[in-house]
C-alpha atoms as a PDB file:
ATOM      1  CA  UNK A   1       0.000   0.000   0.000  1.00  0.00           C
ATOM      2  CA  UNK A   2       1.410   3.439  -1.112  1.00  0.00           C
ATOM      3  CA  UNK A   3      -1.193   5.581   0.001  1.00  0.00           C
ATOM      4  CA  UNK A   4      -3.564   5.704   3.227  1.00  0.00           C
ATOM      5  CA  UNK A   5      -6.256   8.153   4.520  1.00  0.00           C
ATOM      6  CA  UNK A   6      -6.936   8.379   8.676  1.00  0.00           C
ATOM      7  CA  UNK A   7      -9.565   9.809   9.939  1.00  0.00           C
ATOM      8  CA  UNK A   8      -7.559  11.553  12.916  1.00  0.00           C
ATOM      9  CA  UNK A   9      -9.844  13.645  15.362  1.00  0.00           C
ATOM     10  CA  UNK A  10     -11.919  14.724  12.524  1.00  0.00           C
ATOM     11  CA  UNK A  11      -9.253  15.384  10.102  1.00  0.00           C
ATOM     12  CA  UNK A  12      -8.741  13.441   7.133  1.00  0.00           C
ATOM     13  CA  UNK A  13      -5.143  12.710   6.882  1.00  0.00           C
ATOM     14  CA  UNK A  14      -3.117  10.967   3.922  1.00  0.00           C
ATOM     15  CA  UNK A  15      -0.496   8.972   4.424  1.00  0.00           C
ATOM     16  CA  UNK A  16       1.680   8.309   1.381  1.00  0.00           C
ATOM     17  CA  UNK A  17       5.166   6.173   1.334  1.00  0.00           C
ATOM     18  CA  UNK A  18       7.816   8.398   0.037  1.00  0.00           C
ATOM     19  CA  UNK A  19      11.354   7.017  -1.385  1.00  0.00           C
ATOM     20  CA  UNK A  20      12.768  10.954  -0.729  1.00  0.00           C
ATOM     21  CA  UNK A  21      11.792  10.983   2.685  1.00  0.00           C
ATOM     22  CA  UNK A  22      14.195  10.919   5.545  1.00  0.00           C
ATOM     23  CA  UNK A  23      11.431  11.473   8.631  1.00  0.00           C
ATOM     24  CA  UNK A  24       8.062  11.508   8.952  1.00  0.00           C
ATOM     25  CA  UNK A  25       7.148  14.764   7.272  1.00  0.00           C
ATOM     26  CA  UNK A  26       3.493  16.534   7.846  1.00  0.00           C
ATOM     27  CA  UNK A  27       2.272  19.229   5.436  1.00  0.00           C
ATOM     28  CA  UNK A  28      -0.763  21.050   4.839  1.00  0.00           C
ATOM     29  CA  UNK A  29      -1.499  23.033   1.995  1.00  0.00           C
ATOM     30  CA  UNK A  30      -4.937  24.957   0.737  1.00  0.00           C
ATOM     31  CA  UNK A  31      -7.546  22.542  -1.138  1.00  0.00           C
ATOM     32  CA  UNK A  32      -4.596  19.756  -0.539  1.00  0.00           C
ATOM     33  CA  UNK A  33      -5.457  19.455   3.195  1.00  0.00           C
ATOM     34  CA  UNK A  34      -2.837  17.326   5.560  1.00  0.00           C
ATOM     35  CA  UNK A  35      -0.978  15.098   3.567  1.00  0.00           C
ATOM     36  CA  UNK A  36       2.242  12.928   5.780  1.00  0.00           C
ATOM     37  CA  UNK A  37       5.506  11.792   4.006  1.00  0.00           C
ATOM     38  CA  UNK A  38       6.063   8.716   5.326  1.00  0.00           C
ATOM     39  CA  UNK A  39      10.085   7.021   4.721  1.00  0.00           C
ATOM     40  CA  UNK A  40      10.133   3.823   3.000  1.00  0.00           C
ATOM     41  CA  UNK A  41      11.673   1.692   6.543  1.00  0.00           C
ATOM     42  CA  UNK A  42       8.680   3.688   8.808  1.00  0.00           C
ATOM     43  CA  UNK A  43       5.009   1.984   9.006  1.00  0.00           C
ATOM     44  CA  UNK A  44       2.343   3.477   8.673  1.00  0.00           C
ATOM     45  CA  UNK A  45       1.094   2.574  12.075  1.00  0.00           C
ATOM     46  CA  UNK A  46       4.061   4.102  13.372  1.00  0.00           C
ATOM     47  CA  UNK A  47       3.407   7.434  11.251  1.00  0.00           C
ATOM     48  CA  UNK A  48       0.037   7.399  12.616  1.00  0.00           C
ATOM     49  CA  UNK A  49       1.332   7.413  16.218  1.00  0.00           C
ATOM     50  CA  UNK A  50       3.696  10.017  15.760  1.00  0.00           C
ATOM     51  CA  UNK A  51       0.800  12.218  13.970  1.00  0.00           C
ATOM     52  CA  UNK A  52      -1.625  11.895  16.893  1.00  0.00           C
ATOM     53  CA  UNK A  53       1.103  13.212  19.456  1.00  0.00           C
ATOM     54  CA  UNK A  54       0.879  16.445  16.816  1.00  0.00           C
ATOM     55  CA  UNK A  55      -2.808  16.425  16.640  1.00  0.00           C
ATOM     56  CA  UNK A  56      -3.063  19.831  18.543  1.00  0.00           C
ATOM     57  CA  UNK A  57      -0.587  21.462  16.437  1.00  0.00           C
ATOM     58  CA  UNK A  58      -2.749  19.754  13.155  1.00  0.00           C
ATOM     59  CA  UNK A  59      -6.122  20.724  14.272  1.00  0.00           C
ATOM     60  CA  UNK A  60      -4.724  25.007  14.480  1.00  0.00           C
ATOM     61  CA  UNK A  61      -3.221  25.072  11.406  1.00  0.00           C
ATOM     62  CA  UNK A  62      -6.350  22.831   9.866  1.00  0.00           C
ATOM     63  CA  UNK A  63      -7.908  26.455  11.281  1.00  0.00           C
ATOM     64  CA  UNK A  64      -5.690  28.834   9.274  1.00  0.00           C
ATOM     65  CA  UNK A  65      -5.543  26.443   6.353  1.00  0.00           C
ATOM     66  CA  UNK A  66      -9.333  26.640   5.959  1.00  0.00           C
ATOM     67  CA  UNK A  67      -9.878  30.619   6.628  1.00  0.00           C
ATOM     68  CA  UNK A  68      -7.178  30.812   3.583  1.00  0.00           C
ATOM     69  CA  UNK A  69      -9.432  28.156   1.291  1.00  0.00           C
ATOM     70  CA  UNK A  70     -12.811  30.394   2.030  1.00  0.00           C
ATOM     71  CA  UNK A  71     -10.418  33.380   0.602  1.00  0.00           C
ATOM     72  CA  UNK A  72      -9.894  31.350  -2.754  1.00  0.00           C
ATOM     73  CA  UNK A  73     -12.309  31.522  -5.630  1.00  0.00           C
ATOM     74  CA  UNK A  74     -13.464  27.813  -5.947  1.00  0.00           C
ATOM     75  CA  UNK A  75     -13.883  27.425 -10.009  1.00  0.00           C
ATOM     76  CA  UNK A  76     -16.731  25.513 -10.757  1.00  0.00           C
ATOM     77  CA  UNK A  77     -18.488  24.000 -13.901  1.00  0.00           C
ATOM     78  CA  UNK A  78     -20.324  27.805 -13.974  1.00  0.00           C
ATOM     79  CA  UNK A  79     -17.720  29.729 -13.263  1.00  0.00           C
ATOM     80  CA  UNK A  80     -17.301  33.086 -15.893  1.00  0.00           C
ATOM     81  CA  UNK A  81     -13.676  34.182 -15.491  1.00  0.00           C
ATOM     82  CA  UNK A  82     -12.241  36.326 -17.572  1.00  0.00           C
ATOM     83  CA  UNK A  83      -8.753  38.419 -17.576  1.00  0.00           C
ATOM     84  CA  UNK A  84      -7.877  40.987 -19.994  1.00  0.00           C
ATOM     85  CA  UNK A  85      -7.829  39.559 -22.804  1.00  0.00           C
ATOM     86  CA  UNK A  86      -8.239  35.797 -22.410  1.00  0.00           C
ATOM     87  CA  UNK A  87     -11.724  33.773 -21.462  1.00  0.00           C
ATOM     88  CA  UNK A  88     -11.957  30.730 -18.953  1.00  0.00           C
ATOM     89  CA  UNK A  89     -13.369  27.353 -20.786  1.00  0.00           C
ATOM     90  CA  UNK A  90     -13.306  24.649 -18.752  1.00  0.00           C
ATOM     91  CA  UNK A  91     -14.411  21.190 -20.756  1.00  0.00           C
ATOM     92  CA  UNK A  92     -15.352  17.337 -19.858  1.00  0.00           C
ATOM     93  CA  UNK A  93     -13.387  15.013 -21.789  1.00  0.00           C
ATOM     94  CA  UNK A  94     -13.863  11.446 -22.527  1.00  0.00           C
ATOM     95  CA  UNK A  95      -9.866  11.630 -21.460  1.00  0.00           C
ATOM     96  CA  UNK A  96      -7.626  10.391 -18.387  1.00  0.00           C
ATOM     97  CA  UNK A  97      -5.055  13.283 -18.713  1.00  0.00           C
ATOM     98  CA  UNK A  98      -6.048  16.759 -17.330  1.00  0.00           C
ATOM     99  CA  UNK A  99      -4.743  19.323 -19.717  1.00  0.00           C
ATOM    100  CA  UNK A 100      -4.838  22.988 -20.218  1.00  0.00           C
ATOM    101  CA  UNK A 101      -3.818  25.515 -22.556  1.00  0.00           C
ATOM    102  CA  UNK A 102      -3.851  28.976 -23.288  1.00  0.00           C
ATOM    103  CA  UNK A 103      -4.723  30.577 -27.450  1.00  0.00           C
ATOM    104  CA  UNK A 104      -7.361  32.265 -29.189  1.00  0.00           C
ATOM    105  CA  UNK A 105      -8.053  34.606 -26.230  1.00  0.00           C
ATOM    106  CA  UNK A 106      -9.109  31.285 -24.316  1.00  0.00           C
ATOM    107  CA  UNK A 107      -7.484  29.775 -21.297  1.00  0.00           C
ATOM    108  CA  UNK A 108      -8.850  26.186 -21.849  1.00  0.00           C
ATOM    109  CA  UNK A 109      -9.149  23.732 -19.429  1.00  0.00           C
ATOM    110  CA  UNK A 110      -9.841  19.873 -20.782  1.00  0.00           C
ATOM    111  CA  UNK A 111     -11.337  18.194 -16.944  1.00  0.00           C
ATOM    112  CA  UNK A 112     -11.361  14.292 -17.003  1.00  0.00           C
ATOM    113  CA  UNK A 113     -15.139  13.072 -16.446  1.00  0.00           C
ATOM    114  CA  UNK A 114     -13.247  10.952 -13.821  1.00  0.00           C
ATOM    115  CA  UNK A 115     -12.418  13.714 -11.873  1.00  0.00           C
ATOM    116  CA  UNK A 116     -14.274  16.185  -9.909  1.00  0.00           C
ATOM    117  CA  UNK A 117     -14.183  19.715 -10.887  1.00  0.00           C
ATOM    118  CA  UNK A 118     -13.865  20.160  -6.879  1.00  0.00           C
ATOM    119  CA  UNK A 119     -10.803  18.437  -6.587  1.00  0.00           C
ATOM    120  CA  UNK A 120      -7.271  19.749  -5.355  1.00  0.00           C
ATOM    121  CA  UNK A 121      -5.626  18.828  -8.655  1.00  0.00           C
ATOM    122  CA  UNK A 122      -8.333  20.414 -10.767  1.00  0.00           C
ATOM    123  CA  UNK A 123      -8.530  23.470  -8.689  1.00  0.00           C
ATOM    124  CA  UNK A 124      -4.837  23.916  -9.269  1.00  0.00           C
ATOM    125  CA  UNK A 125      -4.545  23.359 -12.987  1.00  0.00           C
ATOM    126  CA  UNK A 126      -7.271  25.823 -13.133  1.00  0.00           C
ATOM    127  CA  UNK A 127      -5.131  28.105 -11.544  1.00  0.00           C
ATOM    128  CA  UNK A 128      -2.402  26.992 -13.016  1.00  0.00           C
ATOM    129  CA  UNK A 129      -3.518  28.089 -16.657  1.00  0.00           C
ATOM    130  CA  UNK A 130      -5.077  31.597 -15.597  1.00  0.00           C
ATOM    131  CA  UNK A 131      -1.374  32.526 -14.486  1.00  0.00           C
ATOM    132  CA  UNK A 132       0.521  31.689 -17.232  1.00  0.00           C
ATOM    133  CA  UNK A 133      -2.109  33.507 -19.671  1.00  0.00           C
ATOM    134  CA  UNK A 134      -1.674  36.357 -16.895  1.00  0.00           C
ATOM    135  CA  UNK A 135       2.154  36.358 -17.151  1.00  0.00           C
ATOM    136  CA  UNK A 136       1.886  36.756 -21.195  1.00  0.00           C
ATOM    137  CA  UNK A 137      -0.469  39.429 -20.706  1.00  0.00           C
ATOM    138  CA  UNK A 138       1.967  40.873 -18.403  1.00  0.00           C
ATOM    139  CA  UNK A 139       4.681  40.383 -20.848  1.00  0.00           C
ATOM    140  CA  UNK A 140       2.958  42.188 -23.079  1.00  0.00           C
ATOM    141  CA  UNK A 141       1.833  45.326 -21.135  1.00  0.00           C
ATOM    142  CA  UNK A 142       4.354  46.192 -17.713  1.00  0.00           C
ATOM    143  CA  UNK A 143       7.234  46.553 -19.865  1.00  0.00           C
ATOM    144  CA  UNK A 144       6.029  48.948 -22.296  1.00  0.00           C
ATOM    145  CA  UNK A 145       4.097  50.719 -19.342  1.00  0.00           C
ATOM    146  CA  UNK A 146       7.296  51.026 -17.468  1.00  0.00           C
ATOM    147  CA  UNK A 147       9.313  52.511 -19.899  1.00  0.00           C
ATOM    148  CA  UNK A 148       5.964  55.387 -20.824  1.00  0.00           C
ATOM    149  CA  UNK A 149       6.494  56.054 -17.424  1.00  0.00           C
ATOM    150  CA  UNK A 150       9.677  56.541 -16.802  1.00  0.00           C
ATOM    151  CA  UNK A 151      10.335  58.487 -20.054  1.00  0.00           C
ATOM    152  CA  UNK A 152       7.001  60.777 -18.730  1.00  0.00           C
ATOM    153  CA  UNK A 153       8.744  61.488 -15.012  1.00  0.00           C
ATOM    154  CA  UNK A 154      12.457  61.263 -15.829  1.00  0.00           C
ATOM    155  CA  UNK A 155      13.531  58.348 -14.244  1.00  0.00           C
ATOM    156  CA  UNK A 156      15.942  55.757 -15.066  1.00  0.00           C
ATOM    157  CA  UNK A 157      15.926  51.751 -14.879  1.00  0.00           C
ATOM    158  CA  UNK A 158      17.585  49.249 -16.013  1.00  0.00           C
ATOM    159  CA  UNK A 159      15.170  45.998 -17.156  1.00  0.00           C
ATOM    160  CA  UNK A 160      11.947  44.807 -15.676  1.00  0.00           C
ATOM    161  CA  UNK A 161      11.259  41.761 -15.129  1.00  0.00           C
ATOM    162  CA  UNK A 162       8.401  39.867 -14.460  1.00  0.00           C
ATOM    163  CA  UNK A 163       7.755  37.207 -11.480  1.00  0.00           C
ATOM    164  CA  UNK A 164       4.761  35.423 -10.286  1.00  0.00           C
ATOM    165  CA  UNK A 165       5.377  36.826  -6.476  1.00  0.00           C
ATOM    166  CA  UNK A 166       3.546  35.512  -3.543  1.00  0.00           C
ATOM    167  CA  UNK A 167       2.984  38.890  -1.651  1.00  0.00           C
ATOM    168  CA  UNK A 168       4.744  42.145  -3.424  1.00  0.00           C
ATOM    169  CA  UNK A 169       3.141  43.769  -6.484  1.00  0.00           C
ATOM    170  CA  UNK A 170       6.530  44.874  -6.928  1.00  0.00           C
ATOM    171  CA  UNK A 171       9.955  45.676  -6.554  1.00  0.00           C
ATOM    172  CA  UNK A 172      13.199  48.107  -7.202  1.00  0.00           C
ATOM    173  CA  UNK A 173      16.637  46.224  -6.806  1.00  0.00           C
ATOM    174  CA  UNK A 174      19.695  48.260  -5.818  1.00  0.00           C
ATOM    175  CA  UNK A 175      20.897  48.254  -9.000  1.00  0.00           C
ATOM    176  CA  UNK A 176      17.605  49.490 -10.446  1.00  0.00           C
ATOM    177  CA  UNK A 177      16.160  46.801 -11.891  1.00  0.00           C
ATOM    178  CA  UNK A 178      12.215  46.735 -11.931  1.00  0.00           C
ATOM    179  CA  UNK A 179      10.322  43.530 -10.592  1.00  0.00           C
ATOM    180  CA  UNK A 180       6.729  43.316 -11.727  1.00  0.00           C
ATOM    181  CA  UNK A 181       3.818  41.184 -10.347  1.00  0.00           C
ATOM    182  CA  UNK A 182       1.937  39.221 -13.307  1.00  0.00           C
ATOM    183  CA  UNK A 183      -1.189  39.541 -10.781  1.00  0.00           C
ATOM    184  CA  UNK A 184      -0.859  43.445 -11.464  1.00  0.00           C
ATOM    185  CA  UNK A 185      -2.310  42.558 -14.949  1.00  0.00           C
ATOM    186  CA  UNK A 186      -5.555  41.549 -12.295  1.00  0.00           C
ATOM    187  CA  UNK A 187      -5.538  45.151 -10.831  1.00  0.00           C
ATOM    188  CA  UNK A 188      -7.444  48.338 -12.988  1.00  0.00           C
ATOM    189  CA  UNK A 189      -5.213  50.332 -15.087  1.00  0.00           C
ATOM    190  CA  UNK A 190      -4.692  53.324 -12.212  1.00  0.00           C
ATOM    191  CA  UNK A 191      -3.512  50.694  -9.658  1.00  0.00           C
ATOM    192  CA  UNK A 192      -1.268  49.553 -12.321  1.00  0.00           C
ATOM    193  CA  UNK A 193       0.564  52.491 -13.035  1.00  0.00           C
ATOM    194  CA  UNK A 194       1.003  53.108  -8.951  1.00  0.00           C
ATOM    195  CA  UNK A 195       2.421  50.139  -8.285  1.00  0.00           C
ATOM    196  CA  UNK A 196       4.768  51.112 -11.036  1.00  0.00           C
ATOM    197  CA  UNK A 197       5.639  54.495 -10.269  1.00  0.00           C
ATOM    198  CA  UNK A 198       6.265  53.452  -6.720  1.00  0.00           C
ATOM    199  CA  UNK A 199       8.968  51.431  -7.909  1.00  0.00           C
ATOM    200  CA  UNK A 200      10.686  53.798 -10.430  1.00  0.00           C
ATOM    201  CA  UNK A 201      10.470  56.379  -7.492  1.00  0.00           C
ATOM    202  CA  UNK A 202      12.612  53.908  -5.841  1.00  0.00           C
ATOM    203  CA  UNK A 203      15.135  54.345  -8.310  1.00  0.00           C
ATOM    204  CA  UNK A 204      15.626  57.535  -6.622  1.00  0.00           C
ATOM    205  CA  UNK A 205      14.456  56.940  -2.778  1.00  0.00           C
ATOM    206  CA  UNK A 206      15.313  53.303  -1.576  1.00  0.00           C
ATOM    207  CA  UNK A 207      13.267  53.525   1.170  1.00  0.00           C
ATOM    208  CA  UNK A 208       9.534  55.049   2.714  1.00  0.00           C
ATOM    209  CA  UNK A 209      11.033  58.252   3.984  1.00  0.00           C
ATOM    210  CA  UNK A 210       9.551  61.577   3.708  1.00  0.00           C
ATOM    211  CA  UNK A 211      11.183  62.362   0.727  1.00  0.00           C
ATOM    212  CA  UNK A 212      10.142  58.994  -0.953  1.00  0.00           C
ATOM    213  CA  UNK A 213       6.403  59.872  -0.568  1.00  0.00           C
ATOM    214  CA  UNK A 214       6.620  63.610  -1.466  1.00  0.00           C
ATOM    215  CA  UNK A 215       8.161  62.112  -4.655  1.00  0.00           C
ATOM    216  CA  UNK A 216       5.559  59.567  -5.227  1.00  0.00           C
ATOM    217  CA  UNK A 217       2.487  61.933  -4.557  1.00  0.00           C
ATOM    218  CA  UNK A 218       3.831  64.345  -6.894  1.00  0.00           C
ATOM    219  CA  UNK A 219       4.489  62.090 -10.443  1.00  0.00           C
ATOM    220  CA  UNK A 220       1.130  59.606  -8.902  1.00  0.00           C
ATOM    221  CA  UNK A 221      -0.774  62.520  -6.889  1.00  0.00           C
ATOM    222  CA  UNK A 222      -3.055  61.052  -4.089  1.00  0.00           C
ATOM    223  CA  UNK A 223      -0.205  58.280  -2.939  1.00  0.00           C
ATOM    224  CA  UNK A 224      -1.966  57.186   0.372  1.00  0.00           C
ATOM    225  CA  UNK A 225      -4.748  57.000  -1.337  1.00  0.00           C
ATOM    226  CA  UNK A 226      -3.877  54.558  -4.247  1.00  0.00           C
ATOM    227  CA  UNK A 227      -1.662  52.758  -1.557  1.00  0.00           C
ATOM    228  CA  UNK A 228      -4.932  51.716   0.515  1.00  0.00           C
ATOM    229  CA  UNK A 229      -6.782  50.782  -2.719  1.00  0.00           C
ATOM    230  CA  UNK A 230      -4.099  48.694  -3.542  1.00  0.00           C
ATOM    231  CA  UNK A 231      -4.284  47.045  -0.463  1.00  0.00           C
ATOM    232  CA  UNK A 232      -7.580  46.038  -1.072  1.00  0.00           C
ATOM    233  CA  UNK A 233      -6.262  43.481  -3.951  1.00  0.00           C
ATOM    234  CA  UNK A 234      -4.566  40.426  -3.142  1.00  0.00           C
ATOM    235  CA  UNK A 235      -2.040  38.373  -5.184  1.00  0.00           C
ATOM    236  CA  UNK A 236      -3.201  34.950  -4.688  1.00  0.00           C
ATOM    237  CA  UNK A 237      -7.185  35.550  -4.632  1.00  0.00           C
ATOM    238  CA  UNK A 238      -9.209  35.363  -7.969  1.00  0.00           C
END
């Protein structure tokens, strides 16, 4: 057996052997829920024992875990999603393999009739295929908006670049190099262009002083402002 599921306190909790394991390894992840590494020379009844004596632990982070899952949009079979410029399709297929792709303006995702649309892996590949049409819609856009603005305000960068970041919308290097969120390309046009000119006034200011903000509300006007609405977006919810 590679692969068993405990009901532990009222948690379901997989057990799966792993060949790369060195301990007994728990992890819990959104829509994944607790999932235990278990070495190839440890039981499973043994990985059960040492899981109970960590049930407390489990059960508060089960807690966290879930607040972050009602935060997530759950895709369903009647879910309308659409970015800038490309359309969500999600399809059954008569088909083991779940695929997706992104052309024609369509992020398409081809669903197994084996699998439920609910399901971690689904949910993922969903997600998945909205970021990577995100980052070429990013690809096409930041750049070019980054160097308008800059040429408009007088400041001067190096490259941008663009990264699928967990928390920051962005980010100025020391050397001057602009780091761009492809979830800005989730954000209306105004938020956009903040996020950008905050950076390039980095260029100037590498840090939140005084002067940094007087900078910023003068090329952006209404900086606290924008910086609260931004703050109202988030990088990982849809």
């Amino acid at each position: 057996m590679k692969e068993l599921v405990e009901d532990l306190s009222g948690i379901a909790v997989t057990f799966f052997k792993s060949t790369k394991a060195k301990r007994i390894n728990i992890t819990l992840k959104p829509f994944a829920g607790v999932r235990v590494s278990v070495p190839s020379s440890v039981s499973f009844k043994q990985a059960k024992t040492a899981t109970q004596k960590r049930m407390r632990w489990i059960q508060s982070q089960v807690s966290k875990m879930k607040r972050v899952e009602n935060q997530y949009t759950v895709f369903t079979s009647n879910t309308k999603f659409q970015t800038r410029s490309h359309s969500l399709v999600l399809k059954r297929v008569d088909a083991e393999a779940l695929r997706s792709f992104v052309a024609n303006s369509k992020i398409t995702v081809s669903i197994p009739n084996s699998l439920n649309i609910l399901d971690a892996v689904v949910q993922t590949e969903i997600i998945t295929a909205i970021v990577r049409a995100l980052r070429k819609e990013a690809k096409d856009y930041l750049p070019e908006r980054v160097a308008i603005l800059s040429a408009k305000h007088n400041f001067t960068y190096k490259n941008t670049a663009i990264k699928n970041a967990k928390t920051r919308w962005g980010s100025c290097s020391f050397e001057n190099n602009i780091n761009l969120n492809l979830h800005l390309m989730r954000l209306p046009e105004h938020l956009i262009d903040y996020v950008i000119l905050h950076e390039l006034v980095h260029t100037k200011v590498k840090n939140h002083s005084k002067d940094f903000w007087q900078l910023l509300q003068l090329v952006s006007g209404n900086a606290k402002g924008l910086d609260k609405e931004v703050k109202c977006y988030s990088t990982h919810i849809y």
